[in-house]
Protein backbone atom coordinates (compact mmCIF):
# COMPACT_ATOMS: atom_id res chain seq x y z
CA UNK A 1 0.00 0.00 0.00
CA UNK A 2 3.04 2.51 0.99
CA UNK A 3 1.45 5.43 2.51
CA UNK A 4 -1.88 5.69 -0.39
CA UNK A 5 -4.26 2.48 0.68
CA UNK A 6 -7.62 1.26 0.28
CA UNK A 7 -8.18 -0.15 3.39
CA UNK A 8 -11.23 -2.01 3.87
CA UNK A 9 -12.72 -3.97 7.04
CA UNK A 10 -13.28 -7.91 5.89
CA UNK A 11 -15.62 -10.08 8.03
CA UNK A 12 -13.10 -9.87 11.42
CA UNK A 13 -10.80 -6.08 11.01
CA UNK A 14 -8.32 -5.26 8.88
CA UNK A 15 -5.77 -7.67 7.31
CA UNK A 16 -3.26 -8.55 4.95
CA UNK A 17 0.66 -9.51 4.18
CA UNK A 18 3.00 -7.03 5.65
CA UNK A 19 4.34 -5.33 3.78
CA UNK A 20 2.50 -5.26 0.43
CA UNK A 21 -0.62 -4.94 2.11
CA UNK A 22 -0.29 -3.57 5.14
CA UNK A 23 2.70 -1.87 6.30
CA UNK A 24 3.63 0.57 9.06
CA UNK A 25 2.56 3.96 6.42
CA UNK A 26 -1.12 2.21 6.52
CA UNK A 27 -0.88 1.71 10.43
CA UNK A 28 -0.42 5.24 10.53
CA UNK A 29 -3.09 5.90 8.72
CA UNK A 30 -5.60 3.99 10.45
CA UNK A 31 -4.51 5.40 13.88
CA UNK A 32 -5.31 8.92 12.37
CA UNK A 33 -8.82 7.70 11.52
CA UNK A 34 -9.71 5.64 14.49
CA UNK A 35 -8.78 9.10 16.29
CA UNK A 36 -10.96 11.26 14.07
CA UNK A 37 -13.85 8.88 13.98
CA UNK A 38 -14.15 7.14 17.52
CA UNK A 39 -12.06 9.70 19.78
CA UNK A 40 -15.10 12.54 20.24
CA UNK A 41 -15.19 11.90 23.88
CA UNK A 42 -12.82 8.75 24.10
CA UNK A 43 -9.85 10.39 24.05
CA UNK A 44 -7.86 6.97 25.42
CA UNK A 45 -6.76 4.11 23.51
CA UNK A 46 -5.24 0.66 24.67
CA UNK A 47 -3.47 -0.73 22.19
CA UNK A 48 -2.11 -4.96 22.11
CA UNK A 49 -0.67 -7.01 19.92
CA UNK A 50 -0.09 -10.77 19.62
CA UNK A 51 3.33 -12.53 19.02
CA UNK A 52 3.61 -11.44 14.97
CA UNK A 53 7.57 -10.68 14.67
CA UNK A 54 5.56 -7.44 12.73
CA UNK A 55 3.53 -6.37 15.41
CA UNK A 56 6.03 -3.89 17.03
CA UNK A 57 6.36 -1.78 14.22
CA UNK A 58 2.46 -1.72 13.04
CA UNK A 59 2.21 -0.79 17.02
CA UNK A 60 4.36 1.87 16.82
CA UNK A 61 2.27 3.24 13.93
CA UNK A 62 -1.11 3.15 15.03
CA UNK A 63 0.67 4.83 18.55
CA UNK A 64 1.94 7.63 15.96
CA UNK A 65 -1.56 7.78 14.24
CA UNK A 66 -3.30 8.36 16.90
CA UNK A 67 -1.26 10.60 19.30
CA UNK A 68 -0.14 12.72 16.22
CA UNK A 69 -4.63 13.06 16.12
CA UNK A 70 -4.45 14.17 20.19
CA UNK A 71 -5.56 10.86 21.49
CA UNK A 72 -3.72 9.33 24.53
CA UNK A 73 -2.30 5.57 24.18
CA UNK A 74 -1.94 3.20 26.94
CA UNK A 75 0.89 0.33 25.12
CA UNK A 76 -0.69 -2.88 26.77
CA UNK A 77 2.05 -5.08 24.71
CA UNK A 78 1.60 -8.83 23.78
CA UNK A 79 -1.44 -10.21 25.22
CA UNK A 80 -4.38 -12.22 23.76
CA UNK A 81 -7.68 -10.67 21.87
CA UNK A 82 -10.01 -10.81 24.36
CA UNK A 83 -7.80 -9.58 27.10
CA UNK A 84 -7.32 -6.34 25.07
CA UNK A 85 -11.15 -6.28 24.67
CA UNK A 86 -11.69 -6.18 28.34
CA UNK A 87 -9.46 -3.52 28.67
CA UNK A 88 -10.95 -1.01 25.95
CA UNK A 89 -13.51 -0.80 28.49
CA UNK A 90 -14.56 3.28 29.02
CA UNK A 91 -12.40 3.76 26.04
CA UNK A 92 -11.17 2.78 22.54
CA UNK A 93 -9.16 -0.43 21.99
CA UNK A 94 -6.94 -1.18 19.31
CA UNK A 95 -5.30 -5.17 18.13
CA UNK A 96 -2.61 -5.92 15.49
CA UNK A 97 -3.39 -9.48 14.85
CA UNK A 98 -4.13 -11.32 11.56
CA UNK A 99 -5.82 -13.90 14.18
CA UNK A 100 -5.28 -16.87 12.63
CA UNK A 101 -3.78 -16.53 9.57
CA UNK A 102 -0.23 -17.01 8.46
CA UNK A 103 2.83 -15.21 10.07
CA UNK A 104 3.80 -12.87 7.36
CA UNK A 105 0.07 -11.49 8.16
CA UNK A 106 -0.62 -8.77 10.32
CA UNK A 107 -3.77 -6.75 10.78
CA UNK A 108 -6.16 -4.60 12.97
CA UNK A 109 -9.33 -5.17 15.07
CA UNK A 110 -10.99 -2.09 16.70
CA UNK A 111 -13.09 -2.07 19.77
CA UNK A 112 -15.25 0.73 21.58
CA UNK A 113 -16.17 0.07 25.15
CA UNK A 114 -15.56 -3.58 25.16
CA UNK A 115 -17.56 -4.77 21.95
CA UNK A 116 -15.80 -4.64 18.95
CA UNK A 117 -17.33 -1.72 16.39
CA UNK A 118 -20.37 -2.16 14.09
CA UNK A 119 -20.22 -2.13 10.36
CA UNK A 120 -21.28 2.06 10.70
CA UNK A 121 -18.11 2.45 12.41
CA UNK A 122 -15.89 0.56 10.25
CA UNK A 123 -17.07 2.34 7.37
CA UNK A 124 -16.15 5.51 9.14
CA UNK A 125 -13.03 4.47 9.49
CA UNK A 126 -12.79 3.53 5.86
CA UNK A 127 -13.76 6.52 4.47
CA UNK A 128 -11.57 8.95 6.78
CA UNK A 129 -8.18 6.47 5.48
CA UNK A 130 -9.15 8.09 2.42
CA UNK A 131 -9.48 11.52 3.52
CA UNK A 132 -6.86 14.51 4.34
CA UNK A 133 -5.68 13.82 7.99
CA UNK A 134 -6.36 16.15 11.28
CA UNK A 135 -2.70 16.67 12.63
CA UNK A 136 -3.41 18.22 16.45
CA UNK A 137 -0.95 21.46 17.23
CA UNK A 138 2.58 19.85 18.31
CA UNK A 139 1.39 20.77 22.31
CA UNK A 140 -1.80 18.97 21.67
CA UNK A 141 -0.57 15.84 20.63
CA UNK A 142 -1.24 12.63 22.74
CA UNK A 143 0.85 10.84 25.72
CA UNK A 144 1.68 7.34 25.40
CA UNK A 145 1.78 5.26 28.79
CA UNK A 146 2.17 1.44 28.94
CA UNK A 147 0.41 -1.02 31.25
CA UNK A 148 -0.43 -4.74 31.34
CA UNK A 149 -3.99 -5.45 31.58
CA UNK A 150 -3.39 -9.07 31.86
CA UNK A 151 -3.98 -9.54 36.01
CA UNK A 152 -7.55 -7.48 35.99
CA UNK A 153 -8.60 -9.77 32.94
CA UNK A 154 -7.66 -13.06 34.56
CA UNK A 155 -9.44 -11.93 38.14
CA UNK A 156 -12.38 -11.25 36.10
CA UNK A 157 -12.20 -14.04 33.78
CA UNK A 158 -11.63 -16.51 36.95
CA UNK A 159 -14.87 -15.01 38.70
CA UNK A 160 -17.11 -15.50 35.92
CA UNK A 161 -15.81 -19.07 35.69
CA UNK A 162 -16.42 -19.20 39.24
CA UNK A 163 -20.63 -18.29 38.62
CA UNK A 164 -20.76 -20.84 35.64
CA UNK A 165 -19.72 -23.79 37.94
CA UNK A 166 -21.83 -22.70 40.99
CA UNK A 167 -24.30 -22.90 37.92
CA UNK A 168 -23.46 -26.34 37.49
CA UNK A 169 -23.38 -27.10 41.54
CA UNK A 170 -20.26 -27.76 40.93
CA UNK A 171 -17.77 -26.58 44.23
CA UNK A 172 -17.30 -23.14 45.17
CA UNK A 173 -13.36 -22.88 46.03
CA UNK A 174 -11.51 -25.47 43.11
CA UNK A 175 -14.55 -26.66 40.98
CA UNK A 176 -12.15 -28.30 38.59
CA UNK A 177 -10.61 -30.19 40.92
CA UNK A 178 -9.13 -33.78 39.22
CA UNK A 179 -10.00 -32.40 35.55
CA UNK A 180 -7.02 -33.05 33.59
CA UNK A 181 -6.77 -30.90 30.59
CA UNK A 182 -4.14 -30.60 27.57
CA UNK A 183 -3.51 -27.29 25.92
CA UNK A 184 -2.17 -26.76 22.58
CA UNK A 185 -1.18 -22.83 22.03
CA UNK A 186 0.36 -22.90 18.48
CA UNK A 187 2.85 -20.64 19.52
CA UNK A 188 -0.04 -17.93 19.83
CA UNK A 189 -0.90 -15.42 22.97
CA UNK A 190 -3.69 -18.09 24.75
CA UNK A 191 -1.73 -20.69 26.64
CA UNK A 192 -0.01 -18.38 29.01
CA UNK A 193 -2.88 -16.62 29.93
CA UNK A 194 -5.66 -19.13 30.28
CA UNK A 195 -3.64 -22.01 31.93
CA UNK A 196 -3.19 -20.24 35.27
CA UNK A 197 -7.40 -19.15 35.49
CA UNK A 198 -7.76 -23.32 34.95
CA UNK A 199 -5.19 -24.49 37.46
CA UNK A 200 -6.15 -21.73 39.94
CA UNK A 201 -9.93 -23.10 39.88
CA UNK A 202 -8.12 -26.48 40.29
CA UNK A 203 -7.95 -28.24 36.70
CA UNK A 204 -4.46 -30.14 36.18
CA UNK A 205 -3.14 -28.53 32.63
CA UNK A 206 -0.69 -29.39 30.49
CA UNK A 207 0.29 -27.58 27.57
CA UNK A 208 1.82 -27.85 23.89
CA UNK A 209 3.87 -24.73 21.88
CA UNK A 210 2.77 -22.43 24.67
CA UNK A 211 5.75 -20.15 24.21
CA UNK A 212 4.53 -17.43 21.92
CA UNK A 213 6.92 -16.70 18.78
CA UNK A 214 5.92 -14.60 15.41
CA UNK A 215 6.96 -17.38 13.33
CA UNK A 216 4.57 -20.09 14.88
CA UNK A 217 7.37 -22.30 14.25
CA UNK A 218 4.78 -25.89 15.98
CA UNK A 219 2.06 -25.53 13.39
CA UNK A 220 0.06 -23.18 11.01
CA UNK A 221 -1.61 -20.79 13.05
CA UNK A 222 -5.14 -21.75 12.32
CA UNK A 223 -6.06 -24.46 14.68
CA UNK A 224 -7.69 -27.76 12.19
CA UNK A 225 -7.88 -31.14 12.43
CA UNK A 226 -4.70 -31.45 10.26
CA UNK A 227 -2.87 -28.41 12.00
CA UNK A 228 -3.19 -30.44 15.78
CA UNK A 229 -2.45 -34.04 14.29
CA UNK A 230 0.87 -33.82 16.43
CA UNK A 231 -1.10 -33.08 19.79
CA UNK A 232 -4.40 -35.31 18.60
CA UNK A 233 -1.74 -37.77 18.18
CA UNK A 234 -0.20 -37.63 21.50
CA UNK A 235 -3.20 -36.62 23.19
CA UNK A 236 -4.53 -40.35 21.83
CA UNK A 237 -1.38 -42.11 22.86
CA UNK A 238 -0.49 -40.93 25.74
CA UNK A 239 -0.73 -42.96 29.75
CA UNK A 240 -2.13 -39.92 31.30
CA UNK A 241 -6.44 -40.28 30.83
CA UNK A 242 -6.85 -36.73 29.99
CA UNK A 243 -10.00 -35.48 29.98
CA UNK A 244 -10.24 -32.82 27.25
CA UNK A 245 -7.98 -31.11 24.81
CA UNK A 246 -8.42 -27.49 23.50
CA UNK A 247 -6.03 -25.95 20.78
CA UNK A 248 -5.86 -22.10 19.84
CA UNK A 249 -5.47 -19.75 17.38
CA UNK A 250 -2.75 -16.96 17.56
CA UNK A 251 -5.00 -14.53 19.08
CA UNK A 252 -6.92 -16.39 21.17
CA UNK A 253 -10.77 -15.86 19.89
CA UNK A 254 -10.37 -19.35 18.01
CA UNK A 255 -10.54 -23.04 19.66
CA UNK A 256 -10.92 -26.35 18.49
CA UNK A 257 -11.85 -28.89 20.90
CA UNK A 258 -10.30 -32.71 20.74
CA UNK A 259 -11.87 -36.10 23.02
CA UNK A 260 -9.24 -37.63 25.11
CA UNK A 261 -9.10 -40.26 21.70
CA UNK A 262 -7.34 -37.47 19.85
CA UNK A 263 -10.51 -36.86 17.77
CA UNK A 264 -11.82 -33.00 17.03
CA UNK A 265 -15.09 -32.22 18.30
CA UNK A 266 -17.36 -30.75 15.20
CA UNK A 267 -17.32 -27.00 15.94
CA UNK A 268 -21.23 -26.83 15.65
CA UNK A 269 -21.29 -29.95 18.08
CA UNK A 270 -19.48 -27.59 20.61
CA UNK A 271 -21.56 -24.67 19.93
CA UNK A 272 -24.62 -26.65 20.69
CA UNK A 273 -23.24 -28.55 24.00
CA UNK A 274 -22.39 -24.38 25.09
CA UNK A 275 -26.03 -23.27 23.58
CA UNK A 276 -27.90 -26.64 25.30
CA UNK A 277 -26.29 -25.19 28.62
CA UNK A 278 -26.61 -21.89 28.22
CA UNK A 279 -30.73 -22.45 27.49
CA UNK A 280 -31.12 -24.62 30.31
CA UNK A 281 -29.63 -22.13 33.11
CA UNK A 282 -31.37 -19.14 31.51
CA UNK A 283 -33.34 -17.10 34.19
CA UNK A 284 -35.43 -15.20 31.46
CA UNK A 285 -38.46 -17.30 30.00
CA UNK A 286 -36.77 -17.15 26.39
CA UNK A 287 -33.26 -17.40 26.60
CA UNK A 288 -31.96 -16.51 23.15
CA UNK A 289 -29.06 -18.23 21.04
CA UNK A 290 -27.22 -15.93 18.25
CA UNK A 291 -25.40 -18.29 15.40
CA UNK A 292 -24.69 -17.42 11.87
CA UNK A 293 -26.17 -18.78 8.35
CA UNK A 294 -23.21 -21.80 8.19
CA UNK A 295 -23.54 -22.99 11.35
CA UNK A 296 -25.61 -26.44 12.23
CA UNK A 297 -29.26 -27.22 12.05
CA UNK A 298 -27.80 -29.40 15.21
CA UNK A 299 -27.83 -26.17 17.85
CA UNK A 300 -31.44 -25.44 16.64
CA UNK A 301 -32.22 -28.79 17.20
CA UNK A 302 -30.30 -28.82 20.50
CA UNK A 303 -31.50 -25.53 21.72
CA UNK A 304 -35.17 -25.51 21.07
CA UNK A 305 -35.47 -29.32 23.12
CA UNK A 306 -34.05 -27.00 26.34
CA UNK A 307 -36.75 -24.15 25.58
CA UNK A 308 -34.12 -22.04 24.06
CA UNK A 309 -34.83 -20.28 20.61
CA UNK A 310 -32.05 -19.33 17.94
CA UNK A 311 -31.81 -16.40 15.37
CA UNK A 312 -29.41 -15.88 12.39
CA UNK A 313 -27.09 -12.88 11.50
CA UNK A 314 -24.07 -12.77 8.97
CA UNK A 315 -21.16 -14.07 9.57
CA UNK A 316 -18.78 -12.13 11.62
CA UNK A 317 -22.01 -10.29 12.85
CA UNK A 318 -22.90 -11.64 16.28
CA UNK A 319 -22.80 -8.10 18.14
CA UNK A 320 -25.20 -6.79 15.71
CA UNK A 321 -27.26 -10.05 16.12
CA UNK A 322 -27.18 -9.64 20.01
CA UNK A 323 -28.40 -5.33 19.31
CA UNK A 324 -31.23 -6.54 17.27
CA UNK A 325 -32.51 -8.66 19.96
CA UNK A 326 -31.83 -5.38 22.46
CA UNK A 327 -33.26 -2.93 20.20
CA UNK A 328 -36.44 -5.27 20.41
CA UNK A 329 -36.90 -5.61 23.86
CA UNK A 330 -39.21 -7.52 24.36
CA UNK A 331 -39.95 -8.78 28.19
CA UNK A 332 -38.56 -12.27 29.13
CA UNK A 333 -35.99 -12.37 26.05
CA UNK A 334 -32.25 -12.25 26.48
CA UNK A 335 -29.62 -13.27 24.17
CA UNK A 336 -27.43 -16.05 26.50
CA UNK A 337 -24.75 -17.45 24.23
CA UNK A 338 -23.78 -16.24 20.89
CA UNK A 339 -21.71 -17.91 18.41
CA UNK A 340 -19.94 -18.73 15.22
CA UNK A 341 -18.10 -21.85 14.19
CA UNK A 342 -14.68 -21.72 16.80
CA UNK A 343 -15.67 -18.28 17.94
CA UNK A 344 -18.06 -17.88 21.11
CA UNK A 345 -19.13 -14.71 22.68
CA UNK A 346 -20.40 -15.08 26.41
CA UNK A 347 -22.95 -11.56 26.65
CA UNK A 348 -22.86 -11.50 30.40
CA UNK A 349 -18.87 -11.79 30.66
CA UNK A 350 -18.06 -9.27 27.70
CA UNK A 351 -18.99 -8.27 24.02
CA UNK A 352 -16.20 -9.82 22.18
CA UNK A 353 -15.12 -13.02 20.75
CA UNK A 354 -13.52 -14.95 23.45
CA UNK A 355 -11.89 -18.65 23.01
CA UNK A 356 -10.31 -18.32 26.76
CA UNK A 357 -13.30 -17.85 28.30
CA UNK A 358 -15.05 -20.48 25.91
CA UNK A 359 -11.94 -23.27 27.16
CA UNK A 360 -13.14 -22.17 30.74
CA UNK A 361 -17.11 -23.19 30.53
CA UNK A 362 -16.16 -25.97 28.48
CA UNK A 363 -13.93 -27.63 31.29
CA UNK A 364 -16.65 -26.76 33.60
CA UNK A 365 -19.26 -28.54 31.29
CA UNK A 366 -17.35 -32.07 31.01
CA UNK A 367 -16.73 -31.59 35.01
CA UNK A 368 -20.14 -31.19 35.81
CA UNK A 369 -20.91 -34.18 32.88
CA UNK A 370 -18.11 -36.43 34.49
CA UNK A 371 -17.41 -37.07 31.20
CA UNK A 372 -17.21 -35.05 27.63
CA UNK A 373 -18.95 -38.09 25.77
CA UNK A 374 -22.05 -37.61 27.96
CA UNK A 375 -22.27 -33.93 26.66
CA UNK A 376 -21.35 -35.07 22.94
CA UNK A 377 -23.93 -38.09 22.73
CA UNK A 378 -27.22 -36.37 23.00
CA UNK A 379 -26.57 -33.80 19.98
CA UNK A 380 -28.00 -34.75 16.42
CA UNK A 381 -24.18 -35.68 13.96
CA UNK A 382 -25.97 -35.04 10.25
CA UNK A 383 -23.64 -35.04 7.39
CA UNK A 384 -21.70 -31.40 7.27
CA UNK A 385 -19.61 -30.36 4.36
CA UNK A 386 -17.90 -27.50 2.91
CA UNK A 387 -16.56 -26.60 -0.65
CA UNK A 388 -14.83 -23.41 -2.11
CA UNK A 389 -14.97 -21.96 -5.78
CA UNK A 390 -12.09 -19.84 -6.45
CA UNK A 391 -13.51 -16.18 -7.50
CA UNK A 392 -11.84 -13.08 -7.91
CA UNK A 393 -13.25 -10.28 -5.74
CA UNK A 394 -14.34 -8.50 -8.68
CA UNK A 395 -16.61 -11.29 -9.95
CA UNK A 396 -18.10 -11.86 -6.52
CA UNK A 397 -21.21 -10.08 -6.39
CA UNK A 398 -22.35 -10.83 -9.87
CA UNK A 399 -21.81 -14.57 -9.76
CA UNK A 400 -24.15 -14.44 -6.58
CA UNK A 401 -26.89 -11.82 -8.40
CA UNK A 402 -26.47 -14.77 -11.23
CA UNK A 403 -27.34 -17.57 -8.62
CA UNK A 404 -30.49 -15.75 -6.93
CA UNK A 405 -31.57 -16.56 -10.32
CA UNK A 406 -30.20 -19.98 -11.16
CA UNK A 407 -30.64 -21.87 -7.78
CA UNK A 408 -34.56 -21.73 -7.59
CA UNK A 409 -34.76 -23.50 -11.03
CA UNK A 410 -31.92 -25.65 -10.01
CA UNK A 411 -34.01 -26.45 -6.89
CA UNK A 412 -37.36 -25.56 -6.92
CA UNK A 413 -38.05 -27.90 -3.94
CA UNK A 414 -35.89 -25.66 -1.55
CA UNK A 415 -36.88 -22.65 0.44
CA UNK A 416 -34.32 -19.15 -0.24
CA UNK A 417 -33.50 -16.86 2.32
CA UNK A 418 -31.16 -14.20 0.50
CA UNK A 419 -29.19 -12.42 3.19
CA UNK A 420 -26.31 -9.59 2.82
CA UNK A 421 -23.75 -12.00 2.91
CA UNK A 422 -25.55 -15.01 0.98
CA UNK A 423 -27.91 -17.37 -0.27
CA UNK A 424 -29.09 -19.93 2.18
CA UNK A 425 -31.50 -22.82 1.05
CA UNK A 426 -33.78 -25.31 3.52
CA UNK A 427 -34.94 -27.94 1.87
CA UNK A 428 -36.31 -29.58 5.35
CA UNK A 429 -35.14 -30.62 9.02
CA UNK A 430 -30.90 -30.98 8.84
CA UNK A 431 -31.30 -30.54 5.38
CA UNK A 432 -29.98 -27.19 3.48
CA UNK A 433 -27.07 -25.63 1.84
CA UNK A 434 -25.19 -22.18 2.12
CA UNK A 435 -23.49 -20.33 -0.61
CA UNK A 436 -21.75 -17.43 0.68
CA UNK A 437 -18.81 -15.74 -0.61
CA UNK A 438 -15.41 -14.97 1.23
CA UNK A 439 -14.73 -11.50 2.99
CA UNK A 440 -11.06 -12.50 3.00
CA UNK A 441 -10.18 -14.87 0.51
CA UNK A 442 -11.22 -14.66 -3.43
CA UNK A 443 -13.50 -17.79 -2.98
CA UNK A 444 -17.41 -18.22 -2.95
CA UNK A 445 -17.83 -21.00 -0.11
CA UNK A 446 -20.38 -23.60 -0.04
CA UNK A 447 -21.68 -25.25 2.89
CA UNK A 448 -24.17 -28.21 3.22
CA UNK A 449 -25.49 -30.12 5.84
CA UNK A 450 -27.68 -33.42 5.96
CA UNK A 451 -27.48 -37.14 3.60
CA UNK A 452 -29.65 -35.99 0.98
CA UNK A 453 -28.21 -32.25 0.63
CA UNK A 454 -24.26 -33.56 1.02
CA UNK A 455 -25.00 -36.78 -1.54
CA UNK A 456 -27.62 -35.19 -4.09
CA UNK A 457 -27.30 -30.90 -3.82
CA UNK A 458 -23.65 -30.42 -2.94
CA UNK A 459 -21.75 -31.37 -6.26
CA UNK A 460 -24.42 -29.49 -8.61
CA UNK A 461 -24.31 -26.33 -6.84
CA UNK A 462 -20.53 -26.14 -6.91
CA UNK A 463 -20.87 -27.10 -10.62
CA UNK A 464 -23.68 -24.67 -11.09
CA UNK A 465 -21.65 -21.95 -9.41
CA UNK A 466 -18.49 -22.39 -11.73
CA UNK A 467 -20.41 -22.02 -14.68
CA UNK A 468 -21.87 -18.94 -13.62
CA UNK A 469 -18.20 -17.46 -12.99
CA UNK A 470 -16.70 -18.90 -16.04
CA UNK A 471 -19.85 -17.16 -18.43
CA UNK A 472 -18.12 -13.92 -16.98
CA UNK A 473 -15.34 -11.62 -18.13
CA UNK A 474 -12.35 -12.34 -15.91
CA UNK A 475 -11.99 -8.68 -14.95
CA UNK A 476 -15.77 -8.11 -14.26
């Protein structure tokens, strides 16, 4: 980009390779809008990053951004995702992660007040990157001051915890007493934070590339069933009968969950085990799960047998999900557990993504279960699988205008729901298929889910969808 970029917001912040596209001149330039946009009476920004060898020097620029636009910085250094969340709390907060994706990646998430910032805001942002910068008076620029917000985060974090398992009758002063849990941190910012919340509530831990490094030198980033073989494979072998294993992403708003057999836990399989809990605990007469379009007919299925009722938004949209519920407000309705595949948001321990806090209800949940295949059994397993069309960005919205028109002849037995970020087809009870396209990657992803969609549906529609890109010029 060098100093002139389009920067644009995908489905989780800003990202791309450092440095042809995103470098410290862009980091600069975002710090200046975040300033101008968000700072009319938030004047303070925290600022973290996670272990990226480039996440000093994209620090460093947002700090000059914003300080050069009057704002104060607090420097909170390498810590996690959600524990930089908590701490933009009564005031702005700032990440440079690229979360889970590759090393050479670096990127920026933007929170106000502890919830990361709507669509409005990130637009804002957007457009002022692309506008003449407000440079405050040299006396009027901002002070930078550092701090580690890592102790108030874990106190909290450990108290919540603490509520769950009284939830779950479980003891008051080491309710994970005898759990034995295995952690695998890719390198990434989780391990060292969540392992001493579990052992202080009295879980035995042990843990896997815990030391954090930019170059994730154990495994990709990205934690997937391939990614963990190595600690699946242990996990399996080893004498020790562990009870659970949870791996992480770099950032920590991403875990995978693995059966003391070494085997991966469908994602939607957790969600649903979290959701089926959350419903049943509820103190409001309709407790309210938040999912997205891709995720499982399985938590509907889950939730709704525990009184519970679900509702939709786009992907990467759960805190606008959670407002529309607010902005309703209707008496007896509260949104209890939100979610995405890997990424869970607890609403009554803080508006953000959070995988630590998600590997700290879990461990409660197979305590209070005495074992995780008593959770696991209950839950509905339909077929689930996902395809990808590559698609250049510029092609993207008119192959799906193309396929609002195509898929109803295609299959005129299914019911459309056309949503800002895709097409999504129910053709009966753990039967449907999703065709969304990428907000980071130039691919159009399809999802399906039950026998007759996976066997019959799922081949034809990625068929159908590369012959609607291929009927297009390649530039659009």
């Amino acid at each position: 980009m060098g100093g002139t970029p389009v920067i644009r917001f995908g489905t989780a912040g800003i990202r791309g390779a450092v440095p042809t596209q995103f470098d410290q001149l862009d980091a600069i330039t975002v710090g200046l809008a975040i300033q101008q946009t968000l700072g009319d009476g938030l004047t303070e920004v925290v600022i973290g990053r996670d272990a990226r060898t480039t996440g000093h020097s994209l620090t460093a620029g947002v700090i000059a951004g914003i300080t050069t636009a009057g704002g104060d910085c607090i420097d909170a250094g390498a810590i996690p995702t959600p524990v930089l969340a908590h701490a933009s709390q009564g005031r702005i907060g700032v990440m440079v992660t690229a979360s889970h994706n590759p090393p050479q990646d670096n990127g920026i998430k933007v929170f106000v007040d502890g919830s990361e910032i709507r669509r409005p805001d990130e637009r804002a942002i957007e457009e002022a990157c692309t506008q003449p910068s407000v440079r405050s008076p040299w006396d009027e620029a901002g002070s930078v001051s550092s701090s580690n917000p890592m102790s108030p985060y874990q106190r909290d974090l450990g108290e919540y915890l603490q509520t769950v398992a009284s939830e779950h009758e479980l003891a008051d002063d080491r309710p994970l007493d005898g759990l034995e849990i295995a952690l695998d941190g890719g390198n990434g910012m989780a391990v060292p934070t969540i392992a001493p919340v579990l052992r202080e509530l009295g879980a035995s831990v042990v843990t896997f590339n815990a030391d954090p490094s930019g170059y994730a030198p154990a495994r990709e980033s990205k934690p997937t069933e391939a990614s963990i073989s190595g600690f699946r494979r242990w996990l399996a072998g080893t004498e020790t009968s562990y009870d659970l294993g949870m791996a992480f992403d770099g950032d920590g708003d991403r875990i995978v969950m693995v059966d003391p057999e070494g085997h991966v836990i469908h994602e939607d399989t957790v969600i649903a085990m979290l959701a089926t809990s959350f419903s049943r605990h509820a103190s409001v007469d309709r407790p309210i799960i938040v999912t997205t379009p891709n995720a499982s007919a399985r938590i509907d299925d889950a939730v709704i047998t525990h009184g519970g009722s679900v509702e939709r938004t786009p992907l990467g949209g759960l805190i606008e999900g959670i407002d529309s519920v607010r902005r309703r407000n209707t008496p007896g309705e509260r949104v209890v557990f939100a979610a995405e595949p890997w990424k869970h948001l607890y609403p009554d321990f803080g508006m953000w993504i959070d995988a630590l806090a998600a590997a700290g209800v879990l461990s409660i949940l197979v305590m209070s279960a005495s074992a995780l295949e008593t959770l696991t059994t209950p839950i509905a397993n339909p077929p689930y699988r996902k395809e990808h069309v590559r698609c250049p960005d510029a092609l993207k919205t008119q192959v799906m205008e193309r396929l609002v028109e195509s898929m109803p002849r295609a299959f005129p037995e299914g019911s459309f729901e056309h949503a800002s970020d895709g097409i999504r087809v129910t053709f009966g009870r753990f039967e449907w298929l999703l065709i969304r396209p990428s907000g980071t990657e130039p691919v159009i992803r399809v999802y399906a889910e039950g026998e007759t969609t996976v066997e019959t549906r799922l081949t034809p529609t990625v068929e159908l969808l590369k012959e609607e890109r291929d009927t297009l010029p390649p530039d659009g």
